[in-house]
Protein backbone atom coordinates (compact mmCIF):
# COMPACT_ATOMS: atom_id res chain seq x y z
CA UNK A 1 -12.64 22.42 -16.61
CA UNK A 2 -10.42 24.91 -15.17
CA UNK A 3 -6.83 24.03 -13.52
CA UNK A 4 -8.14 24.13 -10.28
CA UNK A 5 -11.37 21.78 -10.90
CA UNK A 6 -8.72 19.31 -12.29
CA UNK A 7 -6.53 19.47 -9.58
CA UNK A 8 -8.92 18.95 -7.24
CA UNK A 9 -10.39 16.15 -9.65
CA UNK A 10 -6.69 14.68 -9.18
CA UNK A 11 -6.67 14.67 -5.95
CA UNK A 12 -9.86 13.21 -5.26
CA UNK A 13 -8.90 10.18 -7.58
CA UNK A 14 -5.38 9.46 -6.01
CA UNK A 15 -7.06 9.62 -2.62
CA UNK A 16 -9.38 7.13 -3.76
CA UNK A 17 -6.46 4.86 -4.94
CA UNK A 18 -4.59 5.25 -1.64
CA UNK A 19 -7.79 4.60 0.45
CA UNK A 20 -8.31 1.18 -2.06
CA UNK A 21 -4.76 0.26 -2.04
CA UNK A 22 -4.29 0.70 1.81
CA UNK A 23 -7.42 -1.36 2.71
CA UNK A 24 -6.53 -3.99 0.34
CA UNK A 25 -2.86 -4.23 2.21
CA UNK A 26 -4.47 -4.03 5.69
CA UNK A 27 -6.71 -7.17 4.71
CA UNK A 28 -3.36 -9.31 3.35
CA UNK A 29 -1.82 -8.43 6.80
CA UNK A 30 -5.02 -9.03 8.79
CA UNK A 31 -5.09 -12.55 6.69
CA UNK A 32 -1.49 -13.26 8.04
CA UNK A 33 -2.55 -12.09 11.57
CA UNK A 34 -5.31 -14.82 11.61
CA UNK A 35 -2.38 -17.47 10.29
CA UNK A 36 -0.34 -16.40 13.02
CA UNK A 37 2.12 -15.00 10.77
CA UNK A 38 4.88 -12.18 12.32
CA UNK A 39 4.81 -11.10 8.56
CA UNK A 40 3.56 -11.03 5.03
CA UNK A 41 4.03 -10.35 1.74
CA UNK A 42 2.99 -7.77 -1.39
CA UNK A 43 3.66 -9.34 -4.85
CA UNK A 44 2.74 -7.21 -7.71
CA UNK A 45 1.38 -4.13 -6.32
CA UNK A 46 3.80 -1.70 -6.04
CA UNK A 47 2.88 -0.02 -2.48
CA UNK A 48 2.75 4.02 -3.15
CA UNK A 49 4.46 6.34 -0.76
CA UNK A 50 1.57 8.20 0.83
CA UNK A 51 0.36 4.36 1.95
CA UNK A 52 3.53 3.22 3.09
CA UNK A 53 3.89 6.18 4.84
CA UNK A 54 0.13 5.50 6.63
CA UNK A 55 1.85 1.68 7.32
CA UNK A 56 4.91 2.74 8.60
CA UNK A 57 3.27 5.52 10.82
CA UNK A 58 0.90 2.91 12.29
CA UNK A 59 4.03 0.61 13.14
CA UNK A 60 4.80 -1.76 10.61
CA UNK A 61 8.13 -2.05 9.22
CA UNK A 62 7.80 -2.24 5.06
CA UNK A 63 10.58 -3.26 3.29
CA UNK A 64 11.58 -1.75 0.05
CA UNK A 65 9.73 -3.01 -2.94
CA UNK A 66 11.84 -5.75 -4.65
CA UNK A 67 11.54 -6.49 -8.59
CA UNK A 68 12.31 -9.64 -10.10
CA UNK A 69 11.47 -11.81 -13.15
CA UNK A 70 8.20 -9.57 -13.93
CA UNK A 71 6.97 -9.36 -10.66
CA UNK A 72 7.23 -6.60 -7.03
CA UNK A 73 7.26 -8.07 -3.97
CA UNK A 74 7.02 -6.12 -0.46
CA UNK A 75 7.50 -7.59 2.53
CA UNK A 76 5.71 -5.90 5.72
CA UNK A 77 6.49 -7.15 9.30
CA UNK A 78 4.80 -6.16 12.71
């Protein structure tokens, strides 16, 4: 494999993660939506920056990602 299959290897896997990680998050806040919930909130999956980025850009407000006792916790409002 030369450096530039792997990079694009690389690239094709985090996008992959994003694209998974961001639909995951957009089903916990359309969950909360159907609750009638203003809010919601992440625990133990650490949100990367590309998707908060998406989330933020789209209009949500995403807190910073809190650590306690073991466990992250996010909290996203809209």
């Amino acid at each position: 494999m030369t450096a530039a299959e792997a990079r694009l290897k690389a690239i094709e896997v985090n996008t992959k993660d994003n694209d998974s990680q961001y639909s995951t998050i957009k089903d916990m806040i359309s969950s909360a939506v159907g609750k009638g919930e203003l809010d919601c909130w992440i625990y133990n999956l650490p949100i990367k920056t590309e998707v908060r980025e998406k989330l933020i850009a789209e209009g949500y407000m995403v807190g910073p990602t809190l650590s306690e006792r073991n466990e992250t916790m996010t909290q996203i409002k809209w």
